[in-house]
Protein backbone atom coordinates (compact mmCIF):
# COMPACT_ATOMS: atom_id res chain seq x y z
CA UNK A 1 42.32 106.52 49.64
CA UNK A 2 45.86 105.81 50.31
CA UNK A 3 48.42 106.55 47.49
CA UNK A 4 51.79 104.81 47.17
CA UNK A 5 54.58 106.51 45.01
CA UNK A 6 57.48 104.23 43.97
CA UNK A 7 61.24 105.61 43.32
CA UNK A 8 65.04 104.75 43.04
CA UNK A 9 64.68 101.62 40.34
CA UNK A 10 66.86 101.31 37.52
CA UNK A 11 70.23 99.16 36.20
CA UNK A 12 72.82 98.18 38.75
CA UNK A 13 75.79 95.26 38.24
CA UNK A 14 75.53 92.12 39.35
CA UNK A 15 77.18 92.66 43.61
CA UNK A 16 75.83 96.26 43.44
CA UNK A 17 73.35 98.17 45.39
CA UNK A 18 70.52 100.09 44.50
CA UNK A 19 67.82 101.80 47.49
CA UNK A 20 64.05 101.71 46.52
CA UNK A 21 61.77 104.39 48.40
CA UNK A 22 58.26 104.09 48.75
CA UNK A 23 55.70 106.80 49.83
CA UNK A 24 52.25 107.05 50.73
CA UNK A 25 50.40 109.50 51.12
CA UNK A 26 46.30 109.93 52.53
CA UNK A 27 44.78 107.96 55.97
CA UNK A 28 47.19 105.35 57.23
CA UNK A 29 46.90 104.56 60.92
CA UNK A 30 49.36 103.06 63.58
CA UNK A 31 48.99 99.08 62.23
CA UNK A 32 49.25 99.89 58.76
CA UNK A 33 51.88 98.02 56.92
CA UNK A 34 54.43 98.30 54.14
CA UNK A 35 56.32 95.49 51.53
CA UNK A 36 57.56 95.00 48.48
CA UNK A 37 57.26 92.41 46.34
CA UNK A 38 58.55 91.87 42.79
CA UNK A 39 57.68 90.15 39.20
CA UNK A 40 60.17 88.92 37.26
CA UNK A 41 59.18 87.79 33.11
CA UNK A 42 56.76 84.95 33.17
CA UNK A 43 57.05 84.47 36.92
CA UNK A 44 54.80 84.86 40.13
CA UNK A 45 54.74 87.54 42.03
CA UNK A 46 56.95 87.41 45.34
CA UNK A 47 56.98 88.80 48.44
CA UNK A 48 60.15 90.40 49.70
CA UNK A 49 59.94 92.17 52.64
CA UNK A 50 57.67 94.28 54.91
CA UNK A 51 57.38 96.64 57.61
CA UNK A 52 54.85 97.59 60.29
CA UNK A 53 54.16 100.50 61.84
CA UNK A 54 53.53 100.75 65.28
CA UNK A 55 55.45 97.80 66.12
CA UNK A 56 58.26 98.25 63.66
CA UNK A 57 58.30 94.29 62.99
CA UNK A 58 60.20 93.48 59.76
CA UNK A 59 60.40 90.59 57.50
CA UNK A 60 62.17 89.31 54.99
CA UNK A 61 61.53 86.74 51.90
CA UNK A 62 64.10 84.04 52.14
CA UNK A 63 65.97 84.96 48.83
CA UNK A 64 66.74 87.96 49.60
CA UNK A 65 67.36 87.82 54.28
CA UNK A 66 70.85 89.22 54.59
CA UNK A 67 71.29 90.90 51.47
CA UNK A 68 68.13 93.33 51.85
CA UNK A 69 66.89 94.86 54.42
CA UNK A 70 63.52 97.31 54.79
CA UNK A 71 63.56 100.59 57.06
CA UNK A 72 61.33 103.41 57.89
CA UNK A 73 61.77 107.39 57.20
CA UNK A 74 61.54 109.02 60.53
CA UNK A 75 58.51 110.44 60.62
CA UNK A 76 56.75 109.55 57.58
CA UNK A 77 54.91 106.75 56.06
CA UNK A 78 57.42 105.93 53.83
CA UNK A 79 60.02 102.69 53.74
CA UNK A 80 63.13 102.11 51.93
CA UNK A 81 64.26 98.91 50.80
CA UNK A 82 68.04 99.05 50.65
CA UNK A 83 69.53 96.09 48.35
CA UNK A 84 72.89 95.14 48.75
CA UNK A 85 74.57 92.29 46.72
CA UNK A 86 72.56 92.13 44.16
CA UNK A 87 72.45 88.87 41.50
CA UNK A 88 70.43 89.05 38.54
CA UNK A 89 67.38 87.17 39.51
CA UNK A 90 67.15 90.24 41.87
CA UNK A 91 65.73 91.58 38.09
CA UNK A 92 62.18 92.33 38.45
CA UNK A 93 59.61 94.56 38.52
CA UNK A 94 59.05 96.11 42.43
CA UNK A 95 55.64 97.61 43.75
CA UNK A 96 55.21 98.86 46.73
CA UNK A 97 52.16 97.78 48.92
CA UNK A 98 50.16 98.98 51.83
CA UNK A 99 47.89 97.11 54.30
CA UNK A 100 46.02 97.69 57.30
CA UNK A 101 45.74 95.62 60.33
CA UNK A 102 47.94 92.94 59.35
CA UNK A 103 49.16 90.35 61.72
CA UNK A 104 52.86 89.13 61.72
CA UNK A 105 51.76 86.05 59.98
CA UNK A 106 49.72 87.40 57.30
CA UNK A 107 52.36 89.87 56.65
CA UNK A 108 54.48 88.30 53.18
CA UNK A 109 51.00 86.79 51.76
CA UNK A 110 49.62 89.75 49.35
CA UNK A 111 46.34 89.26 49.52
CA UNK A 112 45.89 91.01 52.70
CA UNK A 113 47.43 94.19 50.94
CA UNK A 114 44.68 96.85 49.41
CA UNK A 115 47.00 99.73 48.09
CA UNK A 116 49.95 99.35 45.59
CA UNK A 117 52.07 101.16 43.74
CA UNK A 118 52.76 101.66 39.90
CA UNK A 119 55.86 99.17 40.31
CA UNK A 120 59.89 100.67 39.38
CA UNK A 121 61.71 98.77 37.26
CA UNK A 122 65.15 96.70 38.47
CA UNK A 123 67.31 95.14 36.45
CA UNK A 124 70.75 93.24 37.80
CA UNK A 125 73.46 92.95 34.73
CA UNK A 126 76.42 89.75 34.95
């Protein structure tokens, strides 16, 4: 059972940053792969971006490519999702999911993800 712990959410201004880190911790293995995606009030939920181990492939949700970008901790299974610019339909709720043996394709659709985090709160003020 994989576990994925959430952290760095909270109030920024509108052109600030903010860095969201996510953790997990029990069996991963080489192709395992990590994204976030977000919620905002009465909307769907969205991919943003993802990472895979093993191959280190990245990729981004087009409202967010050049503002956001998703890296690995050296070492660890654990990403951080550095925002930069931020605008307030950045405002959302963000979880943190895991998923194992995903293909590049398959890699922003969140149905192929089995482990999630609790979700950390973001919230952009104009």
């Amino acid at each position: 059972q994989v576990q994925l712990t959430e952290s760095g959410g909270g109030l920024v201004q509108a052109g600030g940053s903010l860095r969201l880190s996510c953790a997990a911790s029990g069996f991963t293995q080489n192709r395992y792969t990590m994204a976030w995606f977000r919620q905002a009030p009465g909307k769907e939920r969205e991919f943003v971006a993802a990472f895979r181990f093993g191959g280190g492939n990245t990729i981004y949700g087009d409202s967010v490519k050049g503002r956001f970008t998703i890296s690995r901790e050296a070492g660890k299974t654990m990403v951080h999702l550095q925002m930069n610019s931020q605008k307030s339909e950045d405002t959302a709720v963000y979880y943190c999911a895991g998923g194992r043996r995903l293909i590049l394709s398959s890699m922003s659709e969140q149905r192929h993800y089995g482990d999630w985090g609790q979700g950390t709160q973001v919230t952009v003020s104009s």
